[in-house]
PDB file of N, CA and C in Angstrom:
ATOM      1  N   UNK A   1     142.534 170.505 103.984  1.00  0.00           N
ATOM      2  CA  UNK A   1     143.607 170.131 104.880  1.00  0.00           C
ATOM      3  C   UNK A   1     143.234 170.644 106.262  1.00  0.00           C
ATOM      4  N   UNK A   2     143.586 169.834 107.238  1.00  0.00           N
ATOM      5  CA  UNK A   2     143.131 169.880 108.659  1.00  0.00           C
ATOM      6  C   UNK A   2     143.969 170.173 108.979  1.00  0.00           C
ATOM      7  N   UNK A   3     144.323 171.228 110.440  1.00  0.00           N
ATOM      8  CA  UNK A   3     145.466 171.112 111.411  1.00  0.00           C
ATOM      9  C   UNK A   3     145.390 172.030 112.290  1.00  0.00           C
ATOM     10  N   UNK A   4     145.672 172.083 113.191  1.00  0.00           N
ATOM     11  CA  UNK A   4     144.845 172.770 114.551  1.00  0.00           C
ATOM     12  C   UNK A   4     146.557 173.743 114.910  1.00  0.00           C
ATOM     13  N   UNK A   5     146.033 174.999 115.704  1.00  0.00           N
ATOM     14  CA  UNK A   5     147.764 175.431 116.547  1.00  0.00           C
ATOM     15  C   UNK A   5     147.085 175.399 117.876  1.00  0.00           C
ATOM     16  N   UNK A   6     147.839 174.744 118.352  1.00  0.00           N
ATOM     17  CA  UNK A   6     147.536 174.359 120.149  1.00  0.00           C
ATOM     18  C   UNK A   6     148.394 175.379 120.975  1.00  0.00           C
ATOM     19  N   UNK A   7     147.457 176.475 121.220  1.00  0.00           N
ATOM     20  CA  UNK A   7     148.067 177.712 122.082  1.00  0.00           C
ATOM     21  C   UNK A   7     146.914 178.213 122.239  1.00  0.00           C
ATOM     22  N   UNK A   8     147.010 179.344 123.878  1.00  0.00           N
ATOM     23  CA  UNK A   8     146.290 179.804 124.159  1.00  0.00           C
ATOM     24  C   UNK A   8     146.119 181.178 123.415  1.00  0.00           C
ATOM     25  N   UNK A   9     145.169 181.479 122.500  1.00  0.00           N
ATOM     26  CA  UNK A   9     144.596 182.489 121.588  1.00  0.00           C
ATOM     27  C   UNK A   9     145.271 183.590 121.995  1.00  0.00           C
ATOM     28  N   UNK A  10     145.840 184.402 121.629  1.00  0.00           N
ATOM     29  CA  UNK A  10     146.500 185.789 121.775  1.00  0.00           C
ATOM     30  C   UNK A  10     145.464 187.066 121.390  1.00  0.00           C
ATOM     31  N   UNK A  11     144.219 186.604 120.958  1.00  0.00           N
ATOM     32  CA  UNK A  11     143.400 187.439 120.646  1.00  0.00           C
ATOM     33  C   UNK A  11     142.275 186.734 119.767  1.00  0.00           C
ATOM     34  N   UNK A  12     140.802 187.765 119.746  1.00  0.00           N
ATOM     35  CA  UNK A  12     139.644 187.115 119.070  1.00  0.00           C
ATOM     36  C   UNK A  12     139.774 186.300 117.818  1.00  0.00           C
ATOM     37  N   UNK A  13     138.987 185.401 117.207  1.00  0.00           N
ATOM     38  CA  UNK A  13     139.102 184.700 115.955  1.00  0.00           C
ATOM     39  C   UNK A  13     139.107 185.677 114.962  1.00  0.00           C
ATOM     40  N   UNK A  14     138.522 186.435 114.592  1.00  0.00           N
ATOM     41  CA  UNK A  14     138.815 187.474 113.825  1.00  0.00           C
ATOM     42  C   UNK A  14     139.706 188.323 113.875  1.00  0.00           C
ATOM     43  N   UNK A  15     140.211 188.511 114.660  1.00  0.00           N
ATOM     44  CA  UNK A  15     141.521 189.691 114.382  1.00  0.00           C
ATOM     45  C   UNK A  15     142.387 188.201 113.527  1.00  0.00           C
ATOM     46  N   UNK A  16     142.466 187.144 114.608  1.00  0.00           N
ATOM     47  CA  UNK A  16     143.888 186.131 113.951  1.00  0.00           C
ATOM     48  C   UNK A  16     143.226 185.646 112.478  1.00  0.00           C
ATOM     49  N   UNK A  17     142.017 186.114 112.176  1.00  0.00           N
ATOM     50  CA  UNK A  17     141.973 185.830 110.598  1.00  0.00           C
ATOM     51  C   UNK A  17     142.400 186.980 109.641  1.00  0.00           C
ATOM     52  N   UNK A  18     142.248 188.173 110.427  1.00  0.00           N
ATOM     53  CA  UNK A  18     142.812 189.344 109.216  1.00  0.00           C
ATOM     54  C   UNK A  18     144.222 189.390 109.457  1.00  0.00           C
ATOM     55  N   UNK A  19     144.987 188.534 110.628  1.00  0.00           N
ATOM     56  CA  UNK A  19     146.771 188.848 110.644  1.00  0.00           C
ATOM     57  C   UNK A  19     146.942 188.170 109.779  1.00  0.00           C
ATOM     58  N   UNK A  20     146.407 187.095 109.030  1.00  0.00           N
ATOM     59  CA  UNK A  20     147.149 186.059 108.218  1.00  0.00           C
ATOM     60  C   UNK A  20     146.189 186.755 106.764  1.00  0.00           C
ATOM     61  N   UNK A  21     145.722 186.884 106.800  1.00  0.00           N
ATOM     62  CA  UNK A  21     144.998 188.181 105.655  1.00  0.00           C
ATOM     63  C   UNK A  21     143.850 187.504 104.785  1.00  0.00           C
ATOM     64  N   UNK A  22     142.817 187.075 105.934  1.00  0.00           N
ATOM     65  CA  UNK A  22     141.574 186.399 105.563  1.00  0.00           C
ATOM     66  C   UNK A  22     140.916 187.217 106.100  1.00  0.00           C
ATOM     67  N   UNK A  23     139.183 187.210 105.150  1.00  0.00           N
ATOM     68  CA  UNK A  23     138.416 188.374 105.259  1.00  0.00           C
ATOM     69  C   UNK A  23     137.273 187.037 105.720  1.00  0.00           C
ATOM     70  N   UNK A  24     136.267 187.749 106.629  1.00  0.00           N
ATOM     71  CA  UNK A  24     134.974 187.278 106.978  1.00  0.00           C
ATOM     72  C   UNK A  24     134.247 187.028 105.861  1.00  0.00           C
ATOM     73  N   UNK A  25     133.360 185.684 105.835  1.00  0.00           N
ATOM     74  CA  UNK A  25     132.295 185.512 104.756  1.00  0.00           C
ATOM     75  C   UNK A  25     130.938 184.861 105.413  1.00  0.00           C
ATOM     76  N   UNK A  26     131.280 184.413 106.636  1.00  0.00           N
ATOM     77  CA  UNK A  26     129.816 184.068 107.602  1.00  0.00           C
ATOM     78  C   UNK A  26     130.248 182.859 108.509  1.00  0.00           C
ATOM     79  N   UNK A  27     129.225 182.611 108.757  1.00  0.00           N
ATOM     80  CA  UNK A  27     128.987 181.488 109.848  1.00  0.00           C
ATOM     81  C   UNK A  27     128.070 180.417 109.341  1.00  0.00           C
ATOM     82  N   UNK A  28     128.680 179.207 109.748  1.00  0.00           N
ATOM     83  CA  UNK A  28     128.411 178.114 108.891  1.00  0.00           C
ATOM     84  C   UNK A  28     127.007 177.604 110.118  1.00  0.00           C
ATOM     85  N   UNK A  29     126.134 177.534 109.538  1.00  0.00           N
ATOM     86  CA  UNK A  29     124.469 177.597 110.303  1.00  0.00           C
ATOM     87  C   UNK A  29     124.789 176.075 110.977  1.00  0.00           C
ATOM     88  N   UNK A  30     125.120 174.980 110.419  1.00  0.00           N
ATOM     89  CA  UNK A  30     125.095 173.346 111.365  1.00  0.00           C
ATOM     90  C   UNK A  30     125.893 173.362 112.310  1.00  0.00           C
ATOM     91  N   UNK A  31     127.138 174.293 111.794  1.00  0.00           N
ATOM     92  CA  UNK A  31     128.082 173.645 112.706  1.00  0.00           C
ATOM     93  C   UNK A  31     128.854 174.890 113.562  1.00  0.00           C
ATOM     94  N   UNK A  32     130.008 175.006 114.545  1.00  0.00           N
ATOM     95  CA  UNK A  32     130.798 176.519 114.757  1.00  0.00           C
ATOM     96  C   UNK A  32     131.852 176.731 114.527  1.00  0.00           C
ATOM     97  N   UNK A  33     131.185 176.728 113.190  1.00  0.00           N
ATOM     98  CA  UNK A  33     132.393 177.058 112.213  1.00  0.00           C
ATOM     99  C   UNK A  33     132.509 178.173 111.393  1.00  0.00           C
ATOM    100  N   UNK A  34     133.417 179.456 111.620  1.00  0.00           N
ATOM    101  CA  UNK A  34     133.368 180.687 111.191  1.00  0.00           C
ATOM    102  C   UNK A  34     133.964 180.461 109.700  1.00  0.00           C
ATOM    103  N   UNK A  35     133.293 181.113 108.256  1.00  0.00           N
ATOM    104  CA  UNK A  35     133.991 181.314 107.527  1.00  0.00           C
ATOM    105  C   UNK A  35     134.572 182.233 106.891  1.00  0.00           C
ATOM    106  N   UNK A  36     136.246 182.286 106.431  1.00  0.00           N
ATOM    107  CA  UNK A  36     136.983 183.061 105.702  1.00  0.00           C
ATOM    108  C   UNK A  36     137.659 182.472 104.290  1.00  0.00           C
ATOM    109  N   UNK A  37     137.652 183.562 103.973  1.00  0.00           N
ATOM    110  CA  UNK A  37     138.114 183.864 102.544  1.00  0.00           C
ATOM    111  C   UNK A  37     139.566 184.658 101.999  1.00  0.00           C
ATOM    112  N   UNK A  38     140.557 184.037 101.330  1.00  0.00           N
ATOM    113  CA  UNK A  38     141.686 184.939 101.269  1.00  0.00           C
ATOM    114  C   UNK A  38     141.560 184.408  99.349  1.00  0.00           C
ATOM    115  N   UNK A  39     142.102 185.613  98.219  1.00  0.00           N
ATOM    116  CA  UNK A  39     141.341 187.057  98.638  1.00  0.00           C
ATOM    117  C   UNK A  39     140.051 187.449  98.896  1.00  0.00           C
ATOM    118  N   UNK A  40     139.512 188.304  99.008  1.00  0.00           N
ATOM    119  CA  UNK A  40     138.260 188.359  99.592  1.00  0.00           C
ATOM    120  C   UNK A  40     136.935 188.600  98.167  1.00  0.00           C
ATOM    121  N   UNK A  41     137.853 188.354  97.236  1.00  0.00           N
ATOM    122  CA  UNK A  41     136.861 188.323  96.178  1.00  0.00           C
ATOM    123  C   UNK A  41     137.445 187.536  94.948  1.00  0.00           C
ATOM    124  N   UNK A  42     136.839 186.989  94.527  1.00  0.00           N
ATOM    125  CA  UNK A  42     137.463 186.075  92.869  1.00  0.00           C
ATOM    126  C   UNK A  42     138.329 185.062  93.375  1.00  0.00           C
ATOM    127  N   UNK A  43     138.332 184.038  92.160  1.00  0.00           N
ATOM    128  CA  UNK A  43     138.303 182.617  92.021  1.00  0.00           C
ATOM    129  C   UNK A  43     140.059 182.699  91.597  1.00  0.00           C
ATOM    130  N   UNK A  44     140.940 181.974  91.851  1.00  0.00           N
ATOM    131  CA  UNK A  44     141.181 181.008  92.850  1.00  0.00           C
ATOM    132  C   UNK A  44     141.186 181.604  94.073  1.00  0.00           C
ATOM    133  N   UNK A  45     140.799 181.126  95.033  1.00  0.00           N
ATOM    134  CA  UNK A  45     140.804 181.659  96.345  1.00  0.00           C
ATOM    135  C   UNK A  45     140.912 181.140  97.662  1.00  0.00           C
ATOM    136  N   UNK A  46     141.676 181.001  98.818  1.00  0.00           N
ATOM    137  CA  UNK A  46     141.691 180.282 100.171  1.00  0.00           C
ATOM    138  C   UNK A  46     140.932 179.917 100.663  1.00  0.00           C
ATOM    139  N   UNK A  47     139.833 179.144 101.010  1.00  0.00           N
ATOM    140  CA  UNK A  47     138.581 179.108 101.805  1.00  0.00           C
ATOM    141  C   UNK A  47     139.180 178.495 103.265  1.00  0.00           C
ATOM    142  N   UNK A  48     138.879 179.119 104.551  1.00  0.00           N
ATOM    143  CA  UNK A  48     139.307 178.204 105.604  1.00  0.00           C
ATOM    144  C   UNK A  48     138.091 178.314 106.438  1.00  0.00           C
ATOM    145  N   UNK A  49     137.651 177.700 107.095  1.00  0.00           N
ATOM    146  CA  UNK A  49     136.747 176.984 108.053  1.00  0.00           C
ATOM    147  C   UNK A  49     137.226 176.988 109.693  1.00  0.00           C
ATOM    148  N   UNK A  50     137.328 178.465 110.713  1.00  0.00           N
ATOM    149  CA  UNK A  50     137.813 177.904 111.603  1.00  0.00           C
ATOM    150  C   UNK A  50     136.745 177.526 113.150  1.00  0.00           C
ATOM    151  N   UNK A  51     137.698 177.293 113.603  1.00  0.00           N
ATOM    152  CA  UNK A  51     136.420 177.042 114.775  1.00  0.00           C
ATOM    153  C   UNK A  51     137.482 176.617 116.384  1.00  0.00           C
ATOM    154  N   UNK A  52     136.840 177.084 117.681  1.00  0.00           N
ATOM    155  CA  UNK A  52     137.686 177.060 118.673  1.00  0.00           C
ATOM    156  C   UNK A  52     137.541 175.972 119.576  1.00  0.00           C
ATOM    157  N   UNK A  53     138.645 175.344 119.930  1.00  0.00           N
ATOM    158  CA  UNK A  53     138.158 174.556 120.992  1.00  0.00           C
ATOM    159  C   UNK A  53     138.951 174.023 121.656  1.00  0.00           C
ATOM    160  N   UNK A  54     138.937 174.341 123.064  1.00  0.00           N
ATOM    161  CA  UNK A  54     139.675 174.086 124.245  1.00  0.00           C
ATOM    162  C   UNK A  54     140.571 174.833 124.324  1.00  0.00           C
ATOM    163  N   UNK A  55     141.111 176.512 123.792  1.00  0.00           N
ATOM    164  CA  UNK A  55     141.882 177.338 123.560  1.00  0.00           C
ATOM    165  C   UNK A  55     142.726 176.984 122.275  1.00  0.00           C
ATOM    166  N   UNK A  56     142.263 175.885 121.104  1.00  0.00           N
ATOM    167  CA  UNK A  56     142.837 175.346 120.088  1.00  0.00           C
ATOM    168  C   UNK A  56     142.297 176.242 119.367  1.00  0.00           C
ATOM    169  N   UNK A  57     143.210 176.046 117.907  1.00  0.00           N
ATOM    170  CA  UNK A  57     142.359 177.004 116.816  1.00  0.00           C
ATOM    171  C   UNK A  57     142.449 175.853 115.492  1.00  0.00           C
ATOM    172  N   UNK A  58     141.179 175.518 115.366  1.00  0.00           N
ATOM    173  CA  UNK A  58     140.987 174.702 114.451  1.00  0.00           C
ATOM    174  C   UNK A  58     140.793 174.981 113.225  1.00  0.00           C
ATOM    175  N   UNK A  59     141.911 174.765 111.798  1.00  0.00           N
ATOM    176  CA  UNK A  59     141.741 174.748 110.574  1.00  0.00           C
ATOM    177  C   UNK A  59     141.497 173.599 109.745  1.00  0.00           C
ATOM    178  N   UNK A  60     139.832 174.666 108.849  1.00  0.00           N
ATOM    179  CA  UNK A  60     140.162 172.997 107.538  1.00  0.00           C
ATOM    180  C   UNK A  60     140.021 174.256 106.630  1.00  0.00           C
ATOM    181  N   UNK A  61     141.094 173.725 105.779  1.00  0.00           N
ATOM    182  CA  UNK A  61     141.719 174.804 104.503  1.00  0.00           C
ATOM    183  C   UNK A  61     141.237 174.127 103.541  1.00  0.00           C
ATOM    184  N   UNK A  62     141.270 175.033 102.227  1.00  0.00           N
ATOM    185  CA  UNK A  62     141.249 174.497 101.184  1.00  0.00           C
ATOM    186  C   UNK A  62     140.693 175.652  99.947  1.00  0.00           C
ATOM    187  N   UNK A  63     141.240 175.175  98.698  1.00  0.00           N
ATOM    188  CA  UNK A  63     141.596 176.184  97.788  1.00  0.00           C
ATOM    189  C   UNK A  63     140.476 175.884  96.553  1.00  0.00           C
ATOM    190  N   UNK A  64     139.627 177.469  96.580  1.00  0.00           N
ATOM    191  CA  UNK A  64     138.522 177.198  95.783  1.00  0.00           C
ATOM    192  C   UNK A  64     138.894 177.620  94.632  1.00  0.00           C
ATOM    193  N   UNK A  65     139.018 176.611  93.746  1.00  0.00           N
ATOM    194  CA  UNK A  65     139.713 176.832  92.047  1.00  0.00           C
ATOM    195  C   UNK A  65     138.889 177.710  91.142  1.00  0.00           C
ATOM    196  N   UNK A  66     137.532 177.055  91.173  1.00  0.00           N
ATOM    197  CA  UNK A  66     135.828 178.089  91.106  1.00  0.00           C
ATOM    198  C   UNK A  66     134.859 178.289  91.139  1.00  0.00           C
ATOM    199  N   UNK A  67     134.309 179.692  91.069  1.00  0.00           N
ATOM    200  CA  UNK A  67     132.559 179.863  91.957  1.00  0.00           C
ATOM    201  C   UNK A  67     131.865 177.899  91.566  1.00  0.00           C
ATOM    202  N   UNK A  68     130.999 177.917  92.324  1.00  0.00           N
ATOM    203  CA  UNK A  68     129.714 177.153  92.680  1.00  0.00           C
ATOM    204  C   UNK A  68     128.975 177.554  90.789  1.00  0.00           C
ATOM    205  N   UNK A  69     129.125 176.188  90.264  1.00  0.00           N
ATOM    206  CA  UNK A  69     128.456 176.180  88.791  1.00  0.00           C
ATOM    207  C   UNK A  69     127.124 176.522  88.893  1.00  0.00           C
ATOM    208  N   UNK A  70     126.233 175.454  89.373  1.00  0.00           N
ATOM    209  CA  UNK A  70     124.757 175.578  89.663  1.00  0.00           C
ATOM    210  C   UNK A  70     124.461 176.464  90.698  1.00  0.00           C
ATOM    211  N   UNK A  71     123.341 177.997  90.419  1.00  0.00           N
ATOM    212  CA  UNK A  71     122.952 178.457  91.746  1.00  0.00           C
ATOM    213  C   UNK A  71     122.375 177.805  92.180  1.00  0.00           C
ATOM    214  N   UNK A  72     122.584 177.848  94.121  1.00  0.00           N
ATOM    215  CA  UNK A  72     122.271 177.487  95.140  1.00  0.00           C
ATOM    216  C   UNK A  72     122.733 176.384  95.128  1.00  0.00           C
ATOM    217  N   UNK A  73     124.031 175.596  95.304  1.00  0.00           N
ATOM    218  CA  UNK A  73     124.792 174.768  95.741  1.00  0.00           C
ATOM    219  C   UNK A  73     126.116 174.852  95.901  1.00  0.00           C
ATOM    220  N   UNK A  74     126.774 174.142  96.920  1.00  0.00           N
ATOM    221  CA  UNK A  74     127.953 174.753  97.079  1.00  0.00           C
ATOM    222  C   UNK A  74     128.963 173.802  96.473  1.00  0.00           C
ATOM    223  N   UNK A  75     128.848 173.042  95.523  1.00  0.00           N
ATOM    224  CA  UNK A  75     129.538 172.265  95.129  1.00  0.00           C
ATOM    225  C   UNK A  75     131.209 173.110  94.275  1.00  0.00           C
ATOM    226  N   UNK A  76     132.095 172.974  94.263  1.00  0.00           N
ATOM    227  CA  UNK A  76     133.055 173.762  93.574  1.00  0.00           C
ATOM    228  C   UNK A  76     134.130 172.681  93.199  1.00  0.00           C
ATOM    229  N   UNK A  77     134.852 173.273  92.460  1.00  0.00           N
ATOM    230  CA  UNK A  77     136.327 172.605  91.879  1.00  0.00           C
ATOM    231  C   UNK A  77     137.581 173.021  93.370  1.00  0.00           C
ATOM    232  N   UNK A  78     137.198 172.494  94.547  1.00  0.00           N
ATOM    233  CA  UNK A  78     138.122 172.354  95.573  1.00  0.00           C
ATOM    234  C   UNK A  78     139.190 171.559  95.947  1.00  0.00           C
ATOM    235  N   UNK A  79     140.406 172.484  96.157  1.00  0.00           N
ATOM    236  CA  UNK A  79     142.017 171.219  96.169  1.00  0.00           C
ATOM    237  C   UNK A  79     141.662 171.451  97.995  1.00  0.00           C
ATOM    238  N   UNK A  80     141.993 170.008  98.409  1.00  0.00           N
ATOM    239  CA  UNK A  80     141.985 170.157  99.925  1.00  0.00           C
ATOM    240  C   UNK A  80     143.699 169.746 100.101  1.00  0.00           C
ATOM    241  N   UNK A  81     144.165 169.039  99.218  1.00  0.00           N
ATOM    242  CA  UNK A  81     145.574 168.611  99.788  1.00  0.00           C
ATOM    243  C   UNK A  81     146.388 169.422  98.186  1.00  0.00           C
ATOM    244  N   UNK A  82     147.484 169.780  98.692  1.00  0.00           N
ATOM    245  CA  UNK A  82     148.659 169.319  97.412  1.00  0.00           C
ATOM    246  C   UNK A  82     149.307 170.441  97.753  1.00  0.00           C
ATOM    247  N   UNK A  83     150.313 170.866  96.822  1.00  0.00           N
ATOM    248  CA  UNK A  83     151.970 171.977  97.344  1.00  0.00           C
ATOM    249  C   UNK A  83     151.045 173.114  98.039  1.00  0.00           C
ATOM    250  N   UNK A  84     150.221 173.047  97.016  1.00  0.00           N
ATOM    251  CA  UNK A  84     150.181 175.217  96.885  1.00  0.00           C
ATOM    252  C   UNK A  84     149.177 175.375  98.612  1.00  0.00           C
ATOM    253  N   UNK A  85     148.627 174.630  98.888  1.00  0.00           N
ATOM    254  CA  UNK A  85     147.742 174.128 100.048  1.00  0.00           C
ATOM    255  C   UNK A  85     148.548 173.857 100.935  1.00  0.00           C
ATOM    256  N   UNK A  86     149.004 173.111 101.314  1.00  0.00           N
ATOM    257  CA  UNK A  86     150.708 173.378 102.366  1.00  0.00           C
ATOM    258  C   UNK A  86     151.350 174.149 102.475  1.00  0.00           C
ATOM    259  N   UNK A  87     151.320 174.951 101.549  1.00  0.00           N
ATOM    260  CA  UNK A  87     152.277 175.998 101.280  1.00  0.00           C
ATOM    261  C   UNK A  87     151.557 176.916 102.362  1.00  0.00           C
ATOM    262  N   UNK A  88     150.157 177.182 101.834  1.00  0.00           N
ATOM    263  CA  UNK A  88     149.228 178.025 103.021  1.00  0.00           C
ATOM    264  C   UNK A  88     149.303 177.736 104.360  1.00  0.00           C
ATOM    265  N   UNK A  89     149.017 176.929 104.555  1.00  0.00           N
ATOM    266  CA  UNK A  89     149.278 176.294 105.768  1.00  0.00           C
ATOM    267  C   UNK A  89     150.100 176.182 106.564  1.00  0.00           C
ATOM    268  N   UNK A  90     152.014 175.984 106.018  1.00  0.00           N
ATOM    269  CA  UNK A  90     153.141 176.449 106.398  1.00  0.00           C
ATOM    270  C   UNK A  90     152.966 178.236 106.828  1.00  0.00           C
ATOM    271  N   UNK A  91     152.350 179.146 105.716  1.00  0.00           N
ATOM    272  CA  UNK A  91     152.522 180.636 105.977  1.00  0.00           C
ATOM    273  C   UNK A  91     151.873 180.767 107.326  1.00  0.00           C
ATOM    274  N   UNK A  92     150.560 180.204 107.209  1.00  0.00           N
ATOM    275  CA  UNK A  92     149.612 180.296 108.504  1.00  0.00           C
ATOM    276  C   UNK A  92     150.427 180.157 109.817  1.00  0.00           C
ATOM    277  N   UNK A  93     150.746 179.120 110.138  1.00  0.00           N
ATOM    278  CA  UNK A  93     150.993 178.631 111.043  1.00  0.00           C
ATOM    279  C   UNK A  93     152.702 179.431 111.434  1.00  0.00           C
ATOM    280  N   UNK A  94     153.315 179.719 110.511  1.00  0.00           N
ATOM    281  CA  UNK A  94     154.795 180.494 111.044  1.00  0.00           C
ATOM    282  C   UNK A  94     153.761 182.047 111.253  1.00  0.00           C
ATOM    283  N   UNK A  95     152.754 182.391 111.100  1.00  0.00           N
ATOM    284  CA  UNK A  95     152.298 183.598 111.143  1.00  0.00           C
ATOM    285  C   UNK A  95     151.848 183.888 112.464  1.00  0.00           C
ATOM    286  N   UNK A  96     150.599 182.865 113.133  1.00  0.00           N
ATOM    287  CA  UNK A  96     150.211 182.762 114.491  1.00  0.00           C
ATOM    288  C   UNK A  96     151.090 182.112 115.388  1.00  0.00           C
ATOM    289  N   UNK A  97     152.203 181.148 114.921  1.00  0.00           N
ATOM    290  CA  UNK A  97     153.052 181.010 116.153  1.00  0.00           C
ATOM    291  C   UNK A  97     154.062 181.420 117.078  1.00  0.00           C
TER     292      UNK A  97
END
């Protein structure tokens, strides 16, 4: 799930990922796109993808059901839409606004 909050940042991308209580997991090498993780360990888990632009804060969410079967691919059992995924997304967004 996509959806951006259009405000000028109140502070670095990382602090506004640990207020909503996502932990660092890297930087996505193609693109600039920082990744986090809520919880910060074990399956089911938040994955969000953010990235900045034009003082926007760009989210693509989505809920990793579990680990990557085959090592070295990132393929997973991922919900991008449905309640429990909105639901995040509602918390997020009443959190940074």
């Amino acid at each position: 799930m996509k959806f951006i909050i259009k405000e000028p940042l109140k502070d670095n991308i990382y602090n506004l990922a640990r207020k909503i209580g996502y932990h660092f997991q890297g930087k996505e090498k193609e693109q600039e796109e920082l990744s986090f993780v809520r919880p910060p360990r074990g399956y089911p888990r938040f994955h969000i993808y953010l990235k900045v632009e034009n003082d926007n804060l760009i989210f693509n969410l989505h809920l990793d059901q579990k680990r990557p079967i085959y090592k070295g691919t990132t393929a997973h059992s991922g919900e991008y839409e449905g309640e429990i995924v909105e639901k995040e997304a509602k918390r997020i967004k009443q959190i940074l606004q």
